[in-house]
PDB file of N, CA and C in Angstrom:
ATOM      1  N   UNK A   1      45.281  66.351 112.761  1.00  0.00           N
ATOM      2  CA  UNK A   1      45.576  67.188 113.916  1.00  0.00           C
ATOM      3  C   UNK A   1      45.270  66.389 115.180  1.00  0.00           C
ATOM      4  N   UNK A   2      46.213  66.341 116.351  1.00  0.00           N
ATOM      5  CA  UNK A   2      45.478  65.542 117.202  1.00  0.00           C
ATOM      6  C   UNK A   2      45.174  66.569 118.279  1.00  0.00           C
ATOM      7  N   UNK A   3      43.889  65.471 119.053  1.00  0.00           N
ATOM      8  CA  UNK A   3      42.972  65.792 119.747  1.00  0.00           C
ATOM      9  C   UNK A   3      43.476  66.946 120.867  1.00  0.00           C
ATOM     10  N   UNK A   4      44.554  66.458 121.410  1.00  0.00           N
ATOM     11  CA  UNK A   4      45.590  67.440 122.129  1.00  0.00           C
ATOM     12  C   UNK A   4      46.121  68.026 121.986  1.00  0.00           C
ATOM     13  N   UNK A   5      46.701  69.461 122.314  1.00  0.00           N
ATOM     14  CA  UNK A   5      47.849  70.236 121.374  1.00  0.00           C
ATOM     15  C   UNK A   5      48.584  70.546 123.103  1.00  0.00           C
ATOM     16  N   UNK A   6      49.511  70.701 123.000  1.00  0.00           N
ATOM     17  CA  UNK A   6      50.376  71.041 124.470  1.00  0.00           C
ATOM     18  C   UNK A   6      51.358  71.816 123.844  1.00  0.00           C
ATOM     19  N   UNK A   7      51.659  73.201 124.175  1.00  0.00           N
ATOM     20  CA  UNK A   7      52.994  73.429 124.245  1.00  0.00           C
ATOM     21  C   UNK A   7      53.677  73.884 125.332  1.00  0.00           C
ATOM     22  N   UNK A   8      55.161  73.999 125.444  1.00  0.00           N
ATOM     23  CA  UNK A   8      55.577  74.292 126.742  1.00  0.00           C
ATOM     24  C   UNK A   8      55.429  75.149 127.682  1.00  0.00           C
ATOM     25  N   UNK A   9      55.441  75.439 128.823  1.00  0.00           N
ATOM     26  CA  UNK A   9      54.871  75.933 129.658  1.00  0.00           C
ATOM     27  C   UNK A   9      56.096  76.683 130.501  1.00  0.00           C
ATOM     28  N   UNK A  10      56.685  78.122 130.023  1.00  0.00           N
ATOM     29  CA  UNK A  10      57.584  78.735 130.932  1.00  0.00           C
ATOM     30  C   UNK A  10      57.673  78.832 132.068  1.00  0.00           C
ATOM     31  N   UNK A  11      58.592  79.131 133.334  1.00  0.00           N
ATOM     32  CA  UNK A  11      58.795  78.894 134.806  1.00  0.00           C
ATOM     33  C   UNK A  11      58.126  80.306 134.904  1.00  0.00           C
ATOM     34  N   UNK A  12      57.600  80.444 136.056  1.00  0.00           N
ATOM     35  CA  UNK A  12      57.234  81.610 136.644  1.00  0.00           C
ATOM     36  C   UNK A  12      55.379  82.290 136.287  1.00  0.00           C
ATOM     37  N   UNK A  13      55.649  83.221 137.370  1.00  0.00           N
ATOM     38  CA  UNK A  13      54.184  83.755 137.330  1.00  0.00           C
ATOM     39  C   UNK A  13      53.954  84.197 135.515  1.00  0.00           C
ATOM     40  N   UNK A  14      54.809  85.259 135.583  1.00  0.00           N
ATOM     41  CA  UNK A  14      54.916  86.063 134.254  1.00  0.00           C
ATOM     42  C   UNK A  14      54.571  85.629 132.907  1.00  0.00           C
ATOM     43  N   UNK A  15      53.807  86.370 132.001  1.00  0.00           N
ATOM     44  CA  UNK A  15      53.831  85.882 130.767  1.00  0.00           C
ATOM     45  C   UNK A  15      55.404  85.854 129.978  1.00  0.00           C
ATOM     46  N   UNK A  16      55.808  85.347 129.375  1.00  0.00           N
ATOM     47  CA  UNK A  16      57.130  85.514 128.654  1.00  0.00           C
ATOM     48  C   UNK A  16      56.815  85.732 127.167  1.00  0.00           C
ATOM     49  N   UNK A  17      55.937  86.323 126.609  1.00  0.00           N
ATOM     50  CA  UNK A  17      55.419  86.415 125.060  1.00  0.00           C
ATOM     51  C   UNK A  17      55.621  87.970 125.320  1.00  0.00           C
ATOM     52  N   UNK A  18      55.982  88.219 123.686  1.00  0.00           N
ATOM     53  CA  UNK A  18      56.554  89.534 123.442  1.00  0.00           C
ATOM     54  C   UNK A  18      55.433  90.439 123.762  1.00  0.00           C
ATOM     55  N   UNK A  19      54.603  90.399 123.089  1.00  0.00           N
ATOM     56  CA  UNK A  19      53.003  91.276 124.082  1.00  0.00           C
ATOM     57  C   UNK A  19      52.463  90.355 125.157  1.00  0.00           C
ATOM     58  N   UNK A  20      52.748  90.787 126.360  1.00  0.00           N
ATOM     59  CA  UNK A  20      52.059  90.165 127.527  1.00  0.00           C
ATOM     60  C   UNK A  20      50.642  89.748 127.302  1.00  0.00           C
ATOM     61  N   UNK A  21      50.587  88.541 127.595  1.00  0.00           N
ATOM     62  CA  UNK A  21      48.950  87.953 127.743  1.00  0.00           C
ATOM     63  C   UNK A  21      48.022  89.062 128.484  1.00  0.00           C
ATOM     64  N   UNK A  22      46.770  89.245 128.760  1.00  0.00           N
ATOM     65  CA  UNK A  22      46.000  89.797 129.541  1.00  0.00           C
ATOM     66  C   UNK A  22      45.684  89.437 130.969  1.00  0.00           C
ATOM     67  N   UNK A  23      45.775  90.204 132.264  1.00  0.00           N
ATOM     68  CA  UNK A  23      45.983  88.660 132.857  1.00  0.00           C
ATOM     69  C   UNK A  23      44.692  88.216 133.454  1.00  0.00           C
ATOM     70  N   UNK A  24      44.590  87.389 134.379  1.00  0.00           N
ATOM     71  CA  UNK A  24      43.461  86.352 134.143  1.00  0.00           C
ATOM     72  C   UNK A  24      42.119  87.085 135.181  1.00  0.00           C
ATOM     73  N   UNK A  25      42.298  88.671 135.642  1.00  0.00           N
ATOM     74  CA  UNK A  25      41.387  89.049 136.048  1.00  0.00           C
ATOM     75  C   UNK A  25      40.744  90.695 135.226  1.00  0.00           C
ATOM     76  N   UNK A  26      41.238  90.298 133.703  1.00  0.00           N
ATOM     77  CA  UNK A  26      41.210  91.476 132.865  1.00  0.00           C
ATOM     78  C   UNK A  26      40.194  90.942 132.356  1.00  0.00           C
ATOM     79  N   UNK A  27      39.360  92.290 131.617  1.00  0.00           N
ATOM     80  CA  UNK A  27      37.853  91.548 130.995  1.00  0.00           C
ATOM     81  C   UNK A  27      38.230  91.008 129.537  1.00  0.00           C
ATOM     82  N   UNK A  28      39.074  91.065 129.067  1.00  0.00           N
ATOM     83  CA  UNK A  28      39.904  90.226 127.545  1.00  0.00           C
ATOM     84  C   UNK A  28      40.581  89.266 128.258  1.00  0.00           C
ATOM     85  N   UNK A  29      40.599  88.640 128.639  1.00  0.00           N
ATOM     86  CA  UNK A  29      41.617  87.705 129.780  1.00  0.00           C
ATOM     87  C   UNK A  29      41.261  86.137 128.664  1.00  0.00           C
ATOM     88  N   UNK A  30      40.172  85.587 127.952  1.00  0.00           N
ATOM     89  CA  UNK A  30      40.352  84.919 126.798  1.00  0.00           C
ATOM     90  C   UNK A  30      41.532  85.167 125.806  1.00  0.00           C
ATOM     91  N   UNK A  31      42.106  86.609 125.353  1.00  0.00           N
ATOM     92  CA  UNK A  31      42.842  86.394 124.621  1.00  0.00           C
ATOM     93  C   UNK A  31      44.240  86.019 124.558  1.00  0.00           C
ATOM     94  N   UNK A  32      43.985  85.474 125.838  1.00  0.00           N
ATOM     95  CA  UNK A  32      45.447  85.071 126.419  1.00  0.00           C
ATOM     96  C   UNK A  32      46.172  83.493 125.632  1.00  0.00           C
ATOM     97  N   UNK A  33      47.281  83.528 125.211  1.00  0.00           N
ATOM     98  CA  UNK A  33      47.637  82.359 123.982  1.00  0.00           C
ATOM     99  C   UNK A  33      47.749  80.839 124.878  1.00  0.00           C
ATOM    100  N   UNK A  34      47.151  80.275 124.230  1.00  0.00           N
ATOM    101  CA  UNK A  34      46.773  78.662 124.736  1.00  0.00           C
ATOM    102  C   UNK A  34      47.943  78.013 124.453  1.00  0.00           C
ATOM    103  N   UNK A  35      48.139  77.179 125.686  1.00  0.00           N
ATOM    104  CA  UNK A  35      48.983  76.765 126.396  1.00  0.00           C
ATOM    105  C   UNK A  35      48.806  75.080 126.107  1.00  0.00           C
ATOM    106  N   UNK A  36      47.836  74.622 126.723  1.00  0.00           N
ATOM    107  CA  UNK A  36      47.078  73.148 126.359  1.00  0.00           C
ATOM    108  C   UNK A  36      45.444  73.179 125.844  1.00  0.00           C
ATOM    109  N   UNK A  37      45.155  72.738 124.735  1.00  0.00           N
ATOM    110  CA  UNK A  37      43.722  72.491 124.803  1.00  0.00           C
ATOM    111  C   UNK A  37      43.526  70.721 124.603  1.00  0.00           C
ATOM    112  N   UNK A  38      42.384  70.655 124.638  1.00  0.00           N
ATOM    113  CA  UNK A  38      41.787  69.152 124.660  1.00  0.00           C
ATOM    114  C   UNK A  38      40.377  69.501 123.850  1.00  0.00           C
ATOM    115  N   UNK A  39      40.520  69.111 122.474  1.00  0.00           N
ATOM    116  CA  UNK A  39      39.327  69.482 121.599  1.00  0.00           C
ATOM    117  C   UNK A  39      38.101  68.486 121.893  1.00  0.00           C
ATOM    118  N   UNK A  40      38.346  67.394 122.484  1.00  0.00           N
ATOM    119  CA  UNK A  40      36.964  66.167 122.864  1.00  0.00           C
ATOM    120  C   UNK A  40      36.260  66.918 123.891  1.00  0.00           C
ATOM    121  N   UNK A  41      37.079  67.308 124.698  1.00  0.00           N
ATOM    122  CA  UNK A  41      36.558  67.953 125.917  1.00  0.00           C
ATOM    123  C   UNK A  41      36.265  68.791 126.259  1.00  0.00           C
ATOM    124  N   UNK A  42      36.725  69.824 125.243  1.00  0.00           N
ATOM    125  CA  UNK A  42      36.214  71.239 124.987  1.00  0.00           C
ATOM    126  C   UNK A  42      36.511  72.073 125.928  1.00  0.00           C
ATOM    127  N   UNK A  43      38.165  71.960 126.123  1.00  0.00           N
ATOM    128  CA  UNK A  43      38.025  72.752 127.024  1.00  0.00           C
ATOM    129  C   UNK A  43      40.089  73.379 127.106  1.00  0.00           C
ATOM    130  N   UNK A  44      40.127  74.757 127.076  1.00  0.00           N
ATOM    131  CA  UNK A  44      41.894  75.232 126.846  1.00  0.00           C
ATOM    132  C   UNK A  44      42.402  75.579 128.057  1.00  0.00           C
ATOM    133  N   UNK A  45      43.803  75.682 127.942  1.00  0.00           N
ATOM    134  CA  UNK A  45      44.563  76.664 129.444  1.00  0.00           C
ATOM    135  C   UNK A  45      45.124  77.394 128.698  1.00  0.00           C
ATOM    136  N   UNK A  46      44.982  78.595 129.256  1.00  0.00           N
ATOM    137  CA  UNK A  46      45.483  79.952 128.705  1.00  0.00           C
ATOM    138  C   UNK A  46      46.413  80.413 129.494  1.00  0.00           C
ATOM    139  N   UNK A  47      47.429  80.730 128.806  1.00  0.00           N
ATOM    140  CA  UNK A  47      48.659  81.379 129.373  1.00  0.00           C
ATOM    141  C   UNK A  47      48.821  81.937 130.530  1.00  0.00           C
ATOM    142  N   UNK A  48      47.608  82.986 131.024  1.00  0.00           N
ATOM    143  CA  UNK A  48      47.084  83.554 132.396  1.00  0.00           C
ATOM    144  C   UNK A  48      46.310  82.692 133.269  1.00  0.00           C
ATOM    145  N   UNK A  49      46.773  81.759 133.120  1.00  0.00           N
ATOM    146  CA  UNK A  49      46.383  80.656 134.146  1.00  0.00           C
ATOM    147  C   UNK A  49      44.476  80.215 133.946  1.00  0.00           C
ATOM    148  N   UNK A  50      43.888  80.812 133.302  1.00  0.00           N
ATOM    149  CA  UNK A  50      42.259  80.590 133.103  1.00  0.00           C
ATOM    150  C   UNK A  50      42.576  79.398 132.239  1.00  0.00           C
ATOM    151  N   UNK A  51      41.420  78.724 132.640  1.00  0.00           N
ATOM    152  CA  UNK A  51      40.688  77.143 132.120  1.00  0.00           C
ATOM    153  C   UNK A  51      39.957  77.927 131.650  1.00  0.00           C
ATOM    154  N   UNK A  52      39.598  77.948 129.923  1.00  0.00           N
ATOM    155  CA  UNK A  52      38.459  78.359 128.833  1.00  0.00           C
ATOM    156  C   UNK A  52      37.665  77.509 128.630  1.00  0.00           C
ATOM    157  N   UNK A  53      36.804  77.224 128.727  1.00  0.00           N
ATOM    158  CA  UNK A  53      35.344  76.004 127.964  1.00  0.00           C
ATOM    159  C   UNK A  53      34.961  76.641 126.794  1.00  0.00           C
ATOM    160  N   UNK A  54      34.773  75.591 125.881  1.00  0.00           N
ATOM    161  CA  UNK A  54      33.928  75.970 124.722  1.00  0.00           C
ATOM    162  C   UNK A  54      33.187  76.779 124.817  1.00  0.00           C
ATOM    163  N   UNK A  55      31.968  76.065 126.038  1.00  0.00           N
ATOM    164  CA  UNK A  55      30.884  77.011 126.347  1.00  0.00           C
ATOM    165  C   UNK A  55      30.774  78.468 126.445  1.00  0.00           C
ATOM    166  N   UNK A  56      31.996  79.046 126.753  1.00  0.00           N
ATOM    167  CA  UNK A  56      32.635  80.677 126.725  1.00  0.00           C
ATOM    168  C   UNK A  56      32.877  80.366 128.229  1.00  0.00           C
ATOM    169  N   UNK A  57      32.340  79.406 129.393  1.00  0.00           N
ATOM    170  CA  UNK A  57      32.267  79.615 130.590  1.00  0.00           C
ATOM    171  C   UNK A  57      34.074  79.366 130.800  1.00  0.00           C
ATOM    172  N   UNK A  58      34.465  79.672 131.849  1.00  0.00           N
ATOM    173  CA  UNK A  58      35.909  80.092 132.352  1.00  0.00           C
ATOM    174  C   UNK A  58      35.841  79.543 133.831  1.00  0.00           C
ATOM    175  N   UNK A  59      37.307  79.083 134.116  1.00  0.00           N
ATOM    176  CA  UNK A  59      37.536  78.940 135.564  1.00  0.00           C
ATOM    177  C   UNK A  59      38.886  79.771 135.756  1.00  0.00           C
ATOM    178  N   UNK A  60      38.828  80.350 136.320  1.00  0.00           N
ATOM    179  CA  UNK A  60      40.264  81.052 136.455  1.00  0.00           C
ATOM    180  C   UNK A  60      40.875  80.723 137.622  1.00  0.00           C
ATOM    181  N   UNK A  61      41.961  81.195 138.391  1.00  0.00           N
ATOM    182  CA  UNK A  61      43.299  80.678 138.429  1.00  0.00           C
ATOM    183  C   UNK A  61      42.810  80.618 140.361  1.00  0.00           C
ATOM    184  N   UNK A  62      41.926  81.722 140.963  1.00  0.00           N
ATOM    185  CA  UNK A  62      42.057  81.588 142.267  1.00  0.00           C
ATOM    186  C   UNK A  62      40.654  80.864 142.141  1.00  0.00           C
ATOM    187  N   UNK A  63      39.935  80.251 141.588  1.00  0.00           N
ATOM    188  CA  UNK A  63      38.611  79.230 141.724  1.00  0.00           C
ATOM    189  C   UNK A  63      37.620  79.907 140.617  1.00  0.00           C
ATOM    190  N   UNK A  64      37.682  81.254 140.992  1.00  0.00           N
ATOM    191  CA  UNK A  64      36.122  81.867 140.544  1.00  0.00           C
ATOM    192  C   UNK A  64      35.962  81.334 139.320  1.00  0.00           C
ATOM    193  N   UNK A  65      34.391  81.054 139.050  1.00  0.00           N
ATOM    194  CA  UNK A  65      33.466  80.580 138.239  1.00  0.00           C
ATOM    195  C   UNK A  65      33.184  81.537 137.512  1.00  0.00           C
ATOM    196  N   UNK A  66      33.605  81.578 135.986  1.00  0.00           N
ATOM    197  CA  UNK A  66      32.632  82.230 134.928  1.00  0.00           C
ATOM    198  C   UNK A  66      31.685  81.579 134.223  1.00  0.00           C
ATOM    199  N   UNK A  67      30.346  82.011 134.349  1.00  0.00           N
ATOM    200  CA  UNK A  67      29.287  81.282 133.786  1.00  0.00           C
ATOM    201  C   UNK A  67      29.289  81.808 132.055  1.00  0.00           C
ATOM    202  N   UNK A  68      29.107  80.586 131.404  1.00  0.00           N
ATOM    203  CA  UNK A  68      28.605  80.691 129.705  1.00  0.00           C
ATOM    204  C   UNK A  68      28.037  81.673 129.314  1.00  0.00           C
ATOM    205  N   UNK A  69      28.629  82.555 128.481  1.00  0.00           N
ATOM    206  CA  UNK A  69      27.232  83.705 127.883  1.00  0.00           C
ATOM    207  C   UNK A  69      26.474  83.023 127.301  1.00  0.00           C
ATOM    208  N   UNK A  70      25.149  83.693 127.815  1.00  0.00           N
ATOM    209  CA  UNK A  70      23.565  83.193 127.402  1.00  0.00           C
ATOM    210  C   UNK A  70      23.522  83.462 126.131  1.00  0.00           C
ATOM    211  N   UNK A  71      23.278  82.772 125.292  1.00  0.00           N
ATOM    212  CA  UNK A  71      22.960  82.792 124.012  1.00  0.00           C
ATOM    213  C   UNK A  71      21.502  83.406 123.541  1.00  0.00           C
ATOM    214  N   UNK A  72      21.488  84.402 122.807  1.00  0.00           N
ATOM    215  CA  UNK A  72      19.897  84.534 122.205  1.00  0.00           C
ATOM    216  C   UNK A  72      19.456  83.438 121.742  1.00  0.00           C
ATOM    217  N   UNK A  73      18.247  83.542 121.303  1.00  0.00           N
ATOM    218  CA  UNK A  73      17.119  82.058 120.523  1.00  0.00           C
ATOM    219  C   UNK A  73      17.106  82.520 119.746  1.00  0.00           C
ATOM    220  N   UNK A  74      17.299  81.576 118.828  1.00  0.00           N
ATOM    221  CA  UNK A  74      17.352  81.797 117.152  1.00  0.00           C
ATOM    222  C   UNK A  74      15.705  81.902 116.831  1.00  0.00           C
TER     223      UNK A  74
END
């Protein structure tokens, strides 16, 4: 599998998938279908324009910063 996966990227604001993505200021706004990821770097673009990190942390589309959910201690 390589490190990159890209697929194409439709014109316009709009999702074009038969169930609309969530969009990128909905609180499911992760389940939006990935667009490009980069597995070294840990990090996807989601259809609704959000940058996903591994970390769970998020950048979405007008800047705002989502910070990582805090993990409990094992």
């Amino acid at each position: 599998m390589p490190e990159t996966e890209t697929k194409p990227v439709t014109s316009g604001t709009q999702c074009a998938h038969r169930t609309p993505c969530p969009a990128a200021d909905a609180a499911d706004r992760s389940a939006a279908v990935t667009l490009s990821r980069d597995c070294v770097t840990g990090w996807a673009l989601l259809c609704n324009g959000v940058l996903h990190f591994d970390d769970t942390g998020e950048l979405l589309p007008d800047g705002q910063i989502i910070a990582p959910a805090v993990r409990a201690a094992a």
